[in-house]
PDB file of N, CA and C in Angstrom:
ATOM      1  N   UNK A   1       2.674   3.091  16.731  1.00  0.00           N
ATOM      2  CA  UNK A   1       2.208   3.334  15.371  1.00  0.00           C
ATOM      3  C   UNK A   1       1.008   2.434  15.093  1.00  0.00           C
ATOM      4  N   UNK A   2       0.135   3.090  14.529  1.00  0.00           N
ATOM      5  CA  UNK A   2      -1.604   1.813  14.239  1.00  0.00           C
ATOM      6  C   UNK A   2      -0.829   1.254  13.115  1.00  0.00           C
ATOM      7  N   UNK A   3      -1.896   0.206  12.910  1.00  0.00           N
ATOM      8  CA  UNK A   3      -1.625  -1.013  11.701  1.00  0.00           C
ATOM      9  C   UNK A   3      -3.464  -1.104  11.294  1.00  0.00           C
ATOM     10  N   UNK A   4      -3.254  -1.778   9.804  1.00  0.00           N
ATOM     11  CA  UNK A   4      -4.398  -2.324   9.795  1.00  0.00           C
ATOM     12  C   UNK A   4      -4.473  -3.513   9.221  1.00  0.00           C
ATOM     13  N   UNK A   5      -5.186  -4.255   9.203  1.00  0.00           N
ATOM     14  CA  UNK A   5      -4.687  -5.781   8.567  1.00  0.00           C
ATOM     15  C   UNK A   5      -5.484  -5.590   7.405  1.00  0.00           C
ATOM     16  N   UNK A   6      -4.871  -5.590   6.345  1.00  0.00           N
ATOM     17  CA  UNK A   6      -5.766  -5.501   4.862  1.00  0.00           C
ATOM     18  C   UNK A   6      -6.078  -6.870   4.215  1.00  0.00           C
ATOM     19  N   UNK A   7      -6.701  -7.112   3.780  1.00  0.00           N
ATOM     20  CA  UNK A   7      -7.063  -8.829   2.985  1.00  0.00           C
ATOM     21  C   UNK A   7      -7.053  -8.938   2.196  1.00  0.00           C
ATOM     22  N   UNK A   8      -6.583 -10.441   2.032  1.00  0.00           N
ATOM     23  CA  UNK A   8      -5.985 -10.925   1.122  1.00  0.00           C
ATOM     24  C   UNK A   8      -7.047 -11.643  -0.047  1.00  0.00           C
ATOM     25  N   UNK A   9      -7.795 -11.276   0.426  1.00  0.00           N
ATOM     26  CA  UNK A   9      -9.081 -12.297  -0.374  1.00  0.00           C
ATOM     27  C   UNK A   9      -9.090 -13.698  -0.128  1.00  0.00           C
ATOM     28  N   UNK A  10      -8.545 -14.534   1.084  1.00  0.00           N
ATOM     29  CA  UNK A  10      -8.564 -16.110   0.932  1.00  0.00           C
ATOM     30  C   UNK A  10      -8.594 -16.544   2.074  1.00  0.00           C
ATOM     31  N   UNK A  11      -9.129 -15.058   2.910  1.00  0.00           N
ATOM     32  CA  UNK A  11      -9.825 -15.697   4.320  1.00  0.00           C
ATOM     33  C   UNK A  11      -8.479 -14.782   5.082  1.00  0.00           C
ATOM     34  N   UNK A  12      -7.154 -14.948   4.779  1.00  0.00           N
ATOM     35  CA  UNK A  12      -6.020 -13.688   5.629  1.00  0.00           C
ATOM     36  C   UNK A  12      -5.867 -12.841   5.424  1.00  0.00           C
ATOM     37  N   UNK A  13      -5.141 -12.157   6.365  1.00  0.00           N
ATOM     38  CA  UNK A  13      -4.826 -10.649   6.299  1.00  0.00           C
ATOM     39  C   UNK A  13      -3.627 -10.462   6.420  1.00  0.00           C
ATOM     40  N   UNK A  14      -3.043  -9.230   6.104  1.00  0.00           N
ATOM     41  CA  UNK A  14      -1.683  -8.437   6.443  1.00  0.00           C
ATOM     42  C   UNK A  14      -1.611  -7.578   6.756  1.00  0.00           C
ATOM     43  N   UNK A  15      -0.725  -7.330   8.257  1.00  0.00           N
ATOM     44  CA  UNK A  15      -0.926  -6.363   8.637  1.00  0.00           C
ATOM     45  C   UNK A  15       0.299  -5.128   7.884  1.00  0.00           C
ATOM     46  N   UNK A  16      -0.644  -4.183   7.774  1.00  0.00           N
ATOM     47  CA  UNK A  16       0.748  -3.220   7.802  1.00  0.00           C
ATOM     48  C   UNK A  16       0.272  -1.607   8.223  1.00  0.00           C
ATOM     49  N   UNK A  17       1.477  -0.867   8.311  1.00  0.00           N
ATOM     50  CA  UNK A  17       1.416  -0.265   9.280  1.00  0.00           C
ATOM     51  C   UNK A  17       0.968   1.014   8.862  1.00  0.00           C
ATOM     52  N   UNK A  18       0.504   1.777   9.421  1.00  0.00           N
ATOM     53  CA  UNK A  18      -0.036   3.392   9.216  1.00  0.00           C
ATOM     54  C   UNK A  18       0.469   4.509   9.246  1.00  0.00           C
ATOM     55  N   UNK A  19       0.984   5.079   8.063  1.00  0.00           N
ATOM     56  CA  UNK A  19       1.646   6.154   7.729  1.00  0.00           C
ATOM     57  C   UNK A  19       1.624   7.725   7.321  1.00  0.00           C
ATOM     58  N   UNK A  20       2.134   8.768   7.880  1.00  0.00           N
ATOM     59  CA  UNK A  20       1.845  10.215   7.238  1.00  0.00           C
ATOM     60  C   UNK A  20       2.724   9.644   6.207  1.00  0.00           C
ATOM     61  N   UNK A  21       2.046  10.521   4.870  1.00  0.00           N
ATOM     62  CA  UNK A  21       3.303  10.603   3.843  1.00  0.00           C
ATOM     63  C   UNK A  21       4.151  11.184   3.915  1.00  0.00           C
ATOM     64  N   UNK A  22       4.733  12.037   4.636  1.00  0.00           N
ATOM     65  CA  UNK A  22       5.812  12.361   4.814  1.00  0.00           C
ATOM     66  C   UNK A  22       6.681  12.158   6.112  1.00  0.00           C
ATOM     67  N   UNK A  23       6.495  10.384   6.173  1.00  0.00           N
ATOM     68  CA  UNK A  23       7.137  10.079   7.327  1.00  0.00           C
ATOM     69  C   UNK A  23       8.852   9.931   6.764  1.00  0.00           C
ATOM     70  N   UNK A  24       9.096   9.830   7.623  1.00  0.00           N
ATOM     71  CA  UNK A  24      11.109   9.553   7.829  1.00  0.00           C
ATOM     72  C   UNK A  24      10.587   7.552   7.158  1.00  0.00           C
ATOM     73  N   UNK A  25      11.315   7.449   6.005  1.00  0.00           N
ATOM     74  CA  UNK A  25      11.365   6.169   5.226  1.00  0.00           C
ATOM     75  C   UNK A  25      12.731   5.641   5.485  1.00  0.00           C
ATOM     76  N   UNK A  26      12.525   3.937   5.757  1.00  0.00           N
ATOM     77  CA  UNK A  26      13.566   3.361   5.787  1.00  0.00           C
ATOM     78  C   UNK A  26      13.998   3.305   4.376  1.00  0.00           C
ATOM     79  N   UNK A  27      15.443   2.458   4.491  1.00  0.00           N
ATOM     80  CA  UNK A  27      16.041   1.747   3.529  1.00  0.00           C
ATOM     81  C   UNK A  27      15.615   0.915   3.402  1.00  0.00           C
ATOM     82  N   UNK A  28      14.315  -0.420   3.536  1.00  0.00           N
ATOM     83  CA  UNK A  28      13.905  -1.501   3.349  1.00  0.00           C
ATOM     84  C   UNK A  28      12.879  -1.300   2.606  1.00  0.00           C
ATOM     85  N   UNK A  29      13.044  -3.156   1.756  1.00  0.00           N
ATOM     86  CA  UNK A  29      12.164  -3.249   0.539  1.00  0.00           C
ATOM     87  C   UNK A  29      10.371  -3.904   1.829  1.00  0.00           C
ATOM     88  N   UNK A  30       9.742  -3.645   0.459  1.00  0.00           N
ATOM     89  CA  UNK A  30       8.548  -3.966   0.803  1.00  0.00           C
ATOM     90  C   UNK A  30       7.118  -3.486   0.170  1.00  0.00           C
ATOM     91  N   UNK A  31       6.049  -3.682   0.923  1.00  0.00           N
ATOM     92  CA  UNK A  31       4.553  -3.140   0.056  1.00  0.00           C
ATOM     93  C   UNK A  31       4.196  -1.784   0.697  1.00  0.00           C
ATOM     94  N   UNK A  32       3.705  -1.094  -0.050  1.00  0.00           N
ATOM     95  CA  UNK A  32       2.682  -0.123   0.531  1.00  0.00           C
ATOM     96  C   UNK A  32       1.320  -0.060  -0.206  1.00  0.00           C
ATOM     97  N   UNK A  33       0.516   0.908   0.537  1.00  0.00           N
ATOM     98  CA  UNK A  33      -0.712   1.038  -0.361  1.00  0.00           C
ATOM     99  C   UNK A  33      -1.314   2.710   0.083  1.00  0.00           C
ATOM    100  N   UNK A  34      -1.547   3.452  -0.722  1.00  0.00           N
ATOM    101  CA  UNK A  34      -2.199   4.706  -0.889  1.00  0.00           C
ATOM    102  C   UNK A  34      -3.373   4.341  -0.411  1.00  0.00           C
ATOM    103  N   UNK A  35      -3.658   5.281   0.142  1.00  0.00           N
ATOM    104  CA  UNK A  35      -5.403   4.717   1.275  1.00  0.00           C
ATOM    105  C   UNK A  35      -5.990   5.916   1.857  1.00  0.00           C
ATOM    106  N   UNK A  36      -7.266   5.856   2.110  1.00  0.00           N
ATOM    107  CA  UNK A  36      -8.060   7.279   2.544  1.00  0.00           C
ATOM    108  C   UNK A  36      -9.089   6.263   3.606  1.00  0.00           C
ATOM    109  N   UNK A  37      -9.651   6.592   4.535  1.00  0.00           N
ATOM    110  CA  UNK A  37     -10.645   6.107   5.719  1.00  0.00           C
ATOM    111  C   UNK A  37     -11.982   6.310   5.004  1.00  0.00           C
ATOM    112  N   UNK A  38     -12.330   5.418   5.022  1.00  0.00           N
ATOM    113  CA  UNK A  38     -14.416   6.005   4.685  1.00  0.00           C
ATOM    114  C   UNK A  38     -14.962   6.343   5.403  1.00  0.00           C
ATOM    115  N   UNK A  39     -16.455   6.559   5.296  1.00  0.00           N
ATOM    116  CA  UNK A  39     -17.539   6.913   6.065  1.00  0.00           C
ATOM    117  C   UNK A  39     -17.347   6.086   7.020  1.00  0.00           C
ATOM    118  N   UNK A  40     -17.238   4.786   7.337  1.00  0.00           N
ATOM    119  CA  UNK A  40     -17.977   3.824   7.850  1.00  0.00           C
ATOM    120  C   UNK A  40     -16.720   3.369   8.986  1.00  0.00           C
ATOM    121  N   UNK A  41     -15.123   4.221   8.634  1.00  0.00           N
ATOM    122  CA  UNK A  41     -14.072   3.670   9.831  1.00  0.00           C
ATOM    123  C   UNK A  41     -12.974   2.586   8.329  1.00  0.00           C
ATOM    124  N   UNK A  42     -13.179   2.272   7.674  1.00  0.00           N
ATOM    125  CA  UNK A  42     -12.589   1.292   6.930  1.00  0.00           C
ATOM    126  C   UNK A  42     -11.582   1.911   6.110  1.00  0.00           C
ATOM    127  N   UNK A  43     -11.007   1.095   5.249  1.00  0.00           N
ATOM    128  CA  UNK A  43      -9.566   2.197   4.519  1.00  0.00           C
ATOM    129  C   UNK A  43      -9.901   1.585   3.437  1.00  0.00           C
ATOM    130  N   UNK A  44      -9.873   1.938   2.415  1.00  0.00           N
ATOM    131  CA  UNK A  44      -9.956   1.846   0.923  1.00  0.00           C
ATOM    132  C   UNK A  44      -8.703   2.304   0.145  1.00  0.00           C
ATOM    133  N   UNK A  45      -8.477   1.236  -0.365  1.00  0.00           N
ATOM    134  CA  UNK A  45      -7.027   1.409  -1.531  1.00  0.00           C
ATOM    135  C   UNK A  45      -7.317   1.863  -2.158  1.00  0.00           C
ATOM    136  N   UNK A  46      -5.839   3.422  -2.918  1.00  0.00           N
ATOM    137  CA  UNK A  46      -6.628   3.884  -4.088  1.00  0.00           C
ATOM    138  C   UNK A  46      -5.413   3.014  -5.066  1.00  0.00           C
ATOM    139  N   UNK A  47      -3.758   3.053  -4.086  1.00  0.00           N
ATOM    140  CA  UNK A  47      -2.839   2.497  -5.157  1.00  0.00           C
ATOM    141  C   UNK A  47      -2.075   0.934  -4.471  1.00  0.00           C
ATOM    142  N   UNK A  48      -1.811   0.431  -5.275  1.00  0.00           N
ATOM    143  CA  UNK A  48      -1.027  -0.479  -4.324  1.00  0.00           C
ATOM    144  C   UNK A  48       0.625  -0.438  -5.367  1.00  0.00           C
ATOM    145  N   UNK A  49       1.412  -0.868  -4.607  1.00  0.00           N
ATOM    146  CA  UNK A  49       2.542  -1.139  -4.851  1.00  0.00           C
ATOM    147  C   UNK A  49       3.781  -1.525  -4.118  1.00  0.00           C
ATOM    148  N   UNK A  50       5.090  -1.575  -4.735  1.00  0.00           N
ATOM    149  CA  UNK A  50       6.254  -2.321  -4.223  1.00  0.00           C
ATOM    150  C   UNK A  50       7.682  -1.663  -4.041  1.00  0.00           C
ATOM    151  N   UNK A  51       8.356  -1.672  -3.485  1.00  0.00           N
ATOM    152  CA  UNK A  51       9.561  -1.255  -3.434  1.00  0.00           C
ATOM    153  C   UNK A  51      10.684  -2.167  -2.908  1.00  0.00           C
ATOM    154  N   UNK A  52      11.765  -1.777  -3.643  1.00  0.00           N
ATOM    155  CA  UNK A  52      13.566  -2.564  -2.608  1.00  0.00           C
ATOM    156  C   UNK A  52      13.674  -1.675  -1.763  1.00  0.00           C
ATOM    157  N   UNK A  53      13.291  -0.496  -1.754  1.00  0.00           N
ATOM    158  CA  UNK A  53      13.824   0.733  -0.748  1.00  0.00           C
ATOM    159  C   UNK A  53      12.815   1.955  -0.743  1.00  0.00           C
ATOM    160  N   UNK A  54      12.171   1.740   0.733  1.00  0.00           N
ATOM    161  CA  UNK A  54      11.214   2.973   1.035  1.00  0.00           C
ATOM    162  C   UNK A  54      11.519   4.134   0.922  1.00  0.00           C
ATOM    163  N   UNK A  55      12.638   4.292   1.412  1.00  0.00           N
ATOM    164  CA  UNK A  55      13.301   5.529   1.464  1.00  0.00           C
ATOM    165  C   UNK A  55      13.464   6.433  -0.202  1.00  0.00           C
ATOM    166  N   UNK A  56      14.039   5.620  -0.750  1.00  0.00           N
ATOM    167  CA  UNK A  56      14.004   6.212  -2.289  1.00  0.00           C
ATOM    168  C   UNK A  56      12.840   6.477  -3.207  1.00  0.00           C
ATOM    169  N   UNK A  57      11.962   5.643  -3.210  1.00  0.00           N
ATOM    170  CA  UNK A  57      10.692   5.174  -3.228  1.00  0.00           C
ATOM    171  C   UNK A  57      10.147   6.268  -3.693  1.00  0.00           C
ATOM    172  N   UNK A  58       9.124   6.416  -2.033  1.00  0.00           N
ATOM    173  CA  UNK A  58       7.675   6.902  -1.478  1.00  0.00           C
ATOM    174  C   UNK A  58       8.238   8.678  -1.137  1.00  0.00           C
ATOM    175  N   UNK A  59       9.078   9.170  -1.204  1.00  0.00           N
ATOM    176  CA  UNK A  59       9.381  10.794  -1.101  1.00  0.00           C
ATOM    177  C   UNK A  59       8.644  11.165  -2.111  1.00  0.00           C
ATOM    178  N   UNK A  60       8.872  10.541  -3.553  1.00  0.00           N
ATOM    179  CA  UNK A  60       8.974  11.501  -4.359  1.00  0.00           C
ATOM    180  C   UNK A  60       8.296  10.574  -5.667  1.00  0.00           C
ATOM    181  N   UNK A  61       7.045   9.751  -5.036  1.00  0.00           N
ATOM    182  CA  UNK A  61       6.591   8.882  -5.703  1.00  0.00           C
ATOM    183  C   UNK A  61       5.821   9.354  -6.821  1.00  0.00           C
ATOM    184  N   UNK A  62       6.015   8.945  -8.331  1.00  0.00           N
ATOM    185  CA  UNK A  62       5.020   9.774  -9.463  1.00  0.00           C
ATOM    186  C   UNK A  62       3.566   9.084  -9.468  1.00  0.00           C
ATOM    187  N   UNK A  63       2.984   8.420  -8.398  1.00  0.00           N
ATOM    188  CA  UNK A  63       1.854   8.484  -8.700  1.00  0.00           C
ATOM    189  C   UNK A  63       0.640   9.038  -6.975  1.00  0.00           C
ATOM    190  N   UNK A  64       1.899   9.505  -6.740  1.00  0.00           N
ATOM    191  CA  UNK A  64       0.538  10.213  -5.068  1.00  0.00           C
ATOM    192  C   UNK A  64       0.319  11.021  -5.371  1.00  0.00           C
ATOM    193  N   UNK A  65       0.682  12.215  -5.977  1.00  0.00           N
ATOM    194  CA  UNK A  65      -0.698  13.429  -6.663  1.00  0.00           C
ATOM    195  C   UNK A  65      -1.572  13.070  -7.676  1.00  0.00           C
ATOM    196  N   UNK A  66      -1.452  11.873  -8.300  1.00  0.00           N
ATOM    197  CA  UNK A  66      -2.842  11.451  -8.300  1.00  0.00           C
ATOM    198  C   UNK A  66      -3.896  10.081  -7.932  1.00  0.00           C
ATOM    199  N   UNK A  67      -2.902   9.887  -7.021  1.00  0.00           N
ATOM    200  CA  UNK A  67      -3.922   9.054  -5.513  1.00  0.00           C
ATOM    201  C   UNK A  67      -3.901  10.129  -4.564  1.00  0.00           C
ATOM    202  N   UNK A  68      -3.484  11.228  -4.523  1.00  0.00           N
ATOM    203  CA  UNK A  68      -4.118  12.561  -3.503  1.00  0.00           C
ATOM    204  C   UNK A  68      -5.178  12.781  -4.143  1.00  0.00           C
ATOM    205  N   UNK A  69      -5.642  12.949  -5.634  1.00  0.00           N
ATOM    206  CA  UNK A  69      -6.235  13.656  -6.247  1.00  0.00           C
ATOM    207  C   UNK A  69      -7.685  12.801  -6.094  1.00  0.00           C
ATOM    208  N   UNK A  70      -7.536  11.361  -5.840  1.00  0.00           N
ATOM    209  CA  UNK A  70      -8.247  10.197  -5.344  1.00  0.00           C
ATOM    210  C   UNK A  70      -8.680   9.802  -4.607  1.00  0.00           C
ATOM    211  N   UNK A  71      -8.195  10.564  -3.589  1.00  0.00           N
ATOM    212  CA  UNK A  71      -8.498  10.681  -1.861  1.00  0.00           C
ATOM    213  C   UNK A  71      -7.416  10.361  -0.793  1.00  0.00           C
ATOM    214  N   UNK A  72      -6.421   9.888  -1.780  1.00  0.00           N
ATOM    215  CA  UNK A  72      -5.642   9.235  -0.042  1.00  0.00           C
ATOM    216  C   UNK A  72      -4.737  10.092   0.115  1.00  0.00           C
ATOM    217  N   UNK A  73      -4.887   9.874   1.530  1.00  0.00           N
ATOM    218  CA  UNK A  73      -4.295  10.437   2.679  1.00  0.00           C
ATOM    219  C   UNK A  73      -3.310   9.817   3.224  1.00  0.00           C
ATOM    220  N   UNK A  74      -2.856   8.801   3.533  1.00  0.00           N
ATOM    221  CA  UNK A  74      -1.895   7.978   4.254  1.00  0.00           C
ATOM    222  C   UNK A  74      -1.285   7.131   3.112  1.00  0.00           C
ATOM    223  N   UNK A  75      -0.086   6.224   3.493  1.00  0.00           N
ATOM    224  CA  UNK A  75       0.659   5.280   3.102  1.00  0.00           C
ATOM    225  C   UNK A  75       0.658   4.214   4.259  1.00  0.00           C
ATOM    226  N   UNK A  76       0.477   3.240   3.565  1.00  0.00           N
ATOM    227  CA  UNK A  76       0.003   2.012   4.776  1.00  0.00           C
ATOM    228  C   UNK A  76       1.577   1.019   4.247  1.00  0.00           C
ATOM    229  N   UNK A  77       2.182   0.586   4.855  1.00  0.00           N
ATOM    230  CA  UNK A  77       3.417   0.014   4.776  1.00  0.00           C
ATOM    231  C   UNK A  77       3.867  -1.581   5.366  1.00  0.00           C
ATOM    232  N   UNK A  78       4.322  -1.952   4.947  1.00  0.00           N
ATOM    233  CA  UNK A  78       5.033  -3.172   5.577  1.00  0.00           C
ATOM    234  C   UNK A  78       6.161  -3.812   4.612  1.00  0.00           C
ATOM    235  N   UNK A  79       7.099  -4.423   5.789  1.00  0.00           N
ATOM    236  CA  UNK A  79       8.605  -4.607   5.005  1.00  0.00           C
ATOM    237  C   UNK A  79       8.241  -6.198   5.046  1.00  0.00           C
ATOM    238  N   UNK A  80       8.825  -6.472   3.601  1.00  0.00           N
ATOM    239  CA  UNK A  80       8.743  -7.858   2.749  1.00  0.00           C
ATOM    240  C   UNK A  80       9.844  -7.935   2.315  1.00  0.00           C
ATOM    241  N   UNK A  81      11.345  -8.712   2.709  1.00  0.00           N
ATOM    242  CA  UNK A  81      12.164  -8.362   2.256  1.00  0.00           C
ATOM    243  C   UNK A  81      12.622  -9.404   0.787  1.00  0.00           C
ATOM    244  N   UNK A  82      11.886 -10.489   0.374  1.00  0.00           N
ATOM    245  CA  UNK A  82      11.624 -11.528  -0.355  1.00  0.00           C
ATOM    246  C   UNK A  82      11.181 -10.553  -1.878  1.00  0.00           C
ATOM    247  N   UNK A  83      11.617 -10.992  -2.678  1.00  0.00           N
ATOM    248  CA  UNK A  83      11.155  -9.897  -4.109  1.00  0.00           C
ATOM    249  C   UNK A  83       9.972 -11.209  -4.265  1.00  0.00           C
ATOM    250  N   UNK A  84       9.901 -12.498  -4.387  1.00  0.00           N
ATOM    251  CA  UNK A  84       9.231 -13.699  -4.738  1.00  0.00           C
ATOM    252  C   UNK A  84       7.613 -13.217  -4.227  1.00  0.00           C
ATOM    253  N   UNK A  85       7.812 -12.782  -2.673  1.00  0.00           N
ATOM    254  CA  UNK A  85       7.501 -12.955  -2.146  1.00  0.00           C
ATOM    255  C   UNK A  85       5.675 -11.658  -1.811  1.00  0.00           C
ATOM    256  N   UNK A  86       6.754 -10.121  -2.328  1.00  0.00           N
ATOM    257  CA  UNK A  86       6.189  -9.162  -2.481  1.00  0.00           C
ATOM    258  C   UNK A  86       5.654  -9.158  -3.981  1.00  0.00           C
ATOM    259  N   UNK A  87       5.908  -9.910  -4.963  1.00  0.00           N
ATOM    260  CA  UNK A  87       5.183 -10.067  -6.167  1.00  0.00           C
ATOM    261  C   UNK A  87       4.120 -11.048  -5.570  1.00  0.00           C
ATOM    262  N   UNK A  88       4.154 -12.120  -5.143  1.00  0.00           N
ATOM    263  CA  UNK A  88       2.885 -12.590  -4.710  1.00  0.00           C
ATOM    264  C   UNK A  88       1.621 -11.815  -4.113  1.00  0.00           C
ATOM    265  N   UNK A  89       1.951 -11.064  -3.187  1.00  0.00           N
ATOM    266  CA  UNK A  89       1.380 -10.428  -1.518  1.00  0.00           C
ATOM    267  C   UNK A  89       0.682  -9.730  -2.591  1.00  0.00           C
ATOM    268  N   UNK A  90       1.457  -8.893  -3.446  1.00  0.00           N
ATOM    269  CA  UNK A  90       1.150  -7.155  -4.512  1.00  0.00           C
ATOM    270  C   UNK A  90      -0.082  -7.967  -5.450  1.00  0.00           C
ATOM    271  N   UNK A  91      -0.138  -9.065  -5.890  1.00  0.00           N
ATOM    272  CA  UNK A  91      -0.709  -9.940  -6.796  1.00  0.00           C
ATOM    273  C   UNK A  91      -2.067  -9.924  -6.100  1.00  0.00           C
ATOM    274  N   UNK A  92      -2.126 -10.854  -4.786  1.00  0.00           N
ATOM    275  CA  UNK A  92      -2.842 -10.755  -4.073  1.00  0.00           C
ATOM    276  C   UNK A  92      -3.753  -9.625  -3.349  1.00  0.00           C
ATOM    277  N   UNK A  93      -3.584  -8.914  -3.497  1.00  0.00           N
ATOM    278  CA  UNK A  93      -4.075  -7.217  -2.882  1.00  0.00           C
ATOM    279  C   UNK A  93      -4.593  -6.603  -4.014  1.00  0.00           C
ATOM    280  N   UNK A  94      -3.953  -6.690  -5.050  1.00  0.00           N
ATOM    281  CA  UNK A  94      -4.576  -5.911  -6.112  1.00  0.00           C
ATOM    282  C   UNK A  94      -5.730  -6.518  -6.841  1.00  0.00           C
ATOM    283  N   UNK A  95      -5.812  -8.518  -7.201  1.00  0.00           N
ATOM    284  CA  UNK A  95      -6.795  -8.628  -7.480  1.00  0.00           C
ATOM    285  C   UNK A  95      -8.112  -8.533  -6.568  1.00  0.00           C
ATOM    286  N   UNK A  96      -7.772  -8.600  -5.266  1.00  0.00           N
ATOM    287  CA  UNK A  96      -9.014  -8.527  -4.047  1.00  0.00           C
ATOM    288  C   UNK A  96      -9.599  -7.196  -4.085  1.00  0.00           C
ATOM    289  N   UNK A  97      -8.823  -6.038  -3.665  1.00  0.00           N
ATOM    290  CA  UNK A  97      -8.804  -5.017  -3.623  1.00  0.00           C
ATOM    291  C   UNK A  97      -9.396  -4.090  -4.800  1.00  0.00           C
ATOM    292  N   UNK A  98      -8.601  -4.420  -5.509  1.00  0.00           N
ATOM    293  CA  UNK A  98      -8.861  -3.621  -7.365  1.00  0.00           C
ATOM    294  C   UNK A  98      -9.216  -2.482  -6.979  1.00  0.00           C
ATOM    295  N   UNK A  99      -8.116  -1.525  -6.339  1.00  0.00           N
ATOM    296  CA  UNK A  99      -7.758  -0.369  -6.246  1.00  0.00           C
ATOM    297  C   UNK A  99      -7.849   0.832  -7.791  1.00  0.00           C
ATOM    298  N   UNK A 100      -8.478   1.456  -7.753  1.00  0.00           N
ATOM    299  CA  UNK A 100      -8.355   2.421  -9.016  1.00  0.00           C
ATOM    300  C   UNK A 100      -7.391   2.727  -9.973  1.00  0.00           C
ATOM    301  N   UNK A 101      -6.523   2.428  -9.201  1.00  0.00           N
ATOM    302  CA  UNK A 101      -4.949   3.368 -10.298  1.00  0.00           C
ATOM    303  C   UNK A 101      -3.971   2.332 -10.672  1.00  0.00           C
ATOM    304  N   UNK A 102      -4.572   0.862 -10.221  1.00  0.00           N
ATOM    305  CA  UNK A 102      -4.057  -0.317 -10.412  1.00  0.00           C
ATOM    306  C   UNK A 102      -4.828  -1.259 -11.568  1.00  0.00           C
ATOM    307  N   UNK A 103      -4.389  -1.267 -12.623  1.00  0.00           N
ATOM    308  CA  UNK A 103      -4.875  -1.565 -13.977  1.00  0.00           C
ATOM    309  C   UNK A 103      -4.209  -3.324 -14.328  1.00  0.00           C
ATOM    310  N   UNK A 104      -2.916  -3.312 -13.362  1.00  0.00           N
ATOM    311  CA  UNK A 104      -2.482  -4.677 -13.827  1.00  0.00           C
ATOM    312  C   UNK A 104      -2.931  -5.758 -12.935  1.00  0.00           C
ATOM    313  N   UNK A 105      -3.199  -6.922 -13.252  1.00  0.00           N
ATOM    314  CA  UNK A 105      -3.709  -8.294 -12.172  1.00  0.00           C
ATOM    315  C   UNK A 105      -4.775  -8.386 -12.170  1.00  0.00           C
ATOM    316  N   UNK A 106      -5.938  -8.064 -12.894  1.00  0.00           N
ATOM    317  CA  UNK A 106      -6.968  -7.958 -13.304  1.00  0.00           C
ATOM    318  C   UNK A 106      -7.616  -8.830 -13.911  1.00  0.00           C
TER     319      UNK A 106
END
């Protein structure tokens, strides 16, 4: 499975991993992010967010028809099983990032 390491804005990265949206979802908590490839090879966030459980989650998530509608194509994933821990990471990504459909951390 590819990964891509997304940044954190403070010099690191995290990797996480590269997803069809309609992959087979675990039961584990963690981050994802709605994402489309650019011109140039790079991935651009359209959403970021969090879950206790992928599986329940990301099926039937109310905001990917309109991060489809935004461009993305994939779900980029990684398991954080720390709630402390994924409020930080989510904190971190969204102010670097400042993804479109992400209005809070700003």
């Amino acid at each position: 499975m590819d990964q891509y390491n997304w940044p954190l804005g403070n010099g690191k990265t995290i990797p996480f991993q590269i997803c069809d949206p309609n992959a087979g979802w675990k039961s584990i908590a963690g981050l994802y992010i709605f994402s489309h490839k650019t011109s140039d090879g790079s991935w651009q966030a359209v959403y970021i967010g969090q879950t206790d459980d992928f599986s329940s989650r990301l099926p039937s998530h109310e905001r990917w028809d309109e991060a489809h509608r935004n461009g993305a194509t994939h779900i980029h994933a990684v398991s954080i099983p720390h709630q402390s821990q994924r409020d930080s990471l989510e904190d971190q990504l969204v102010r670097y990032l400042q993804p479109p459909l992400n209005t809070h951390f700003r």
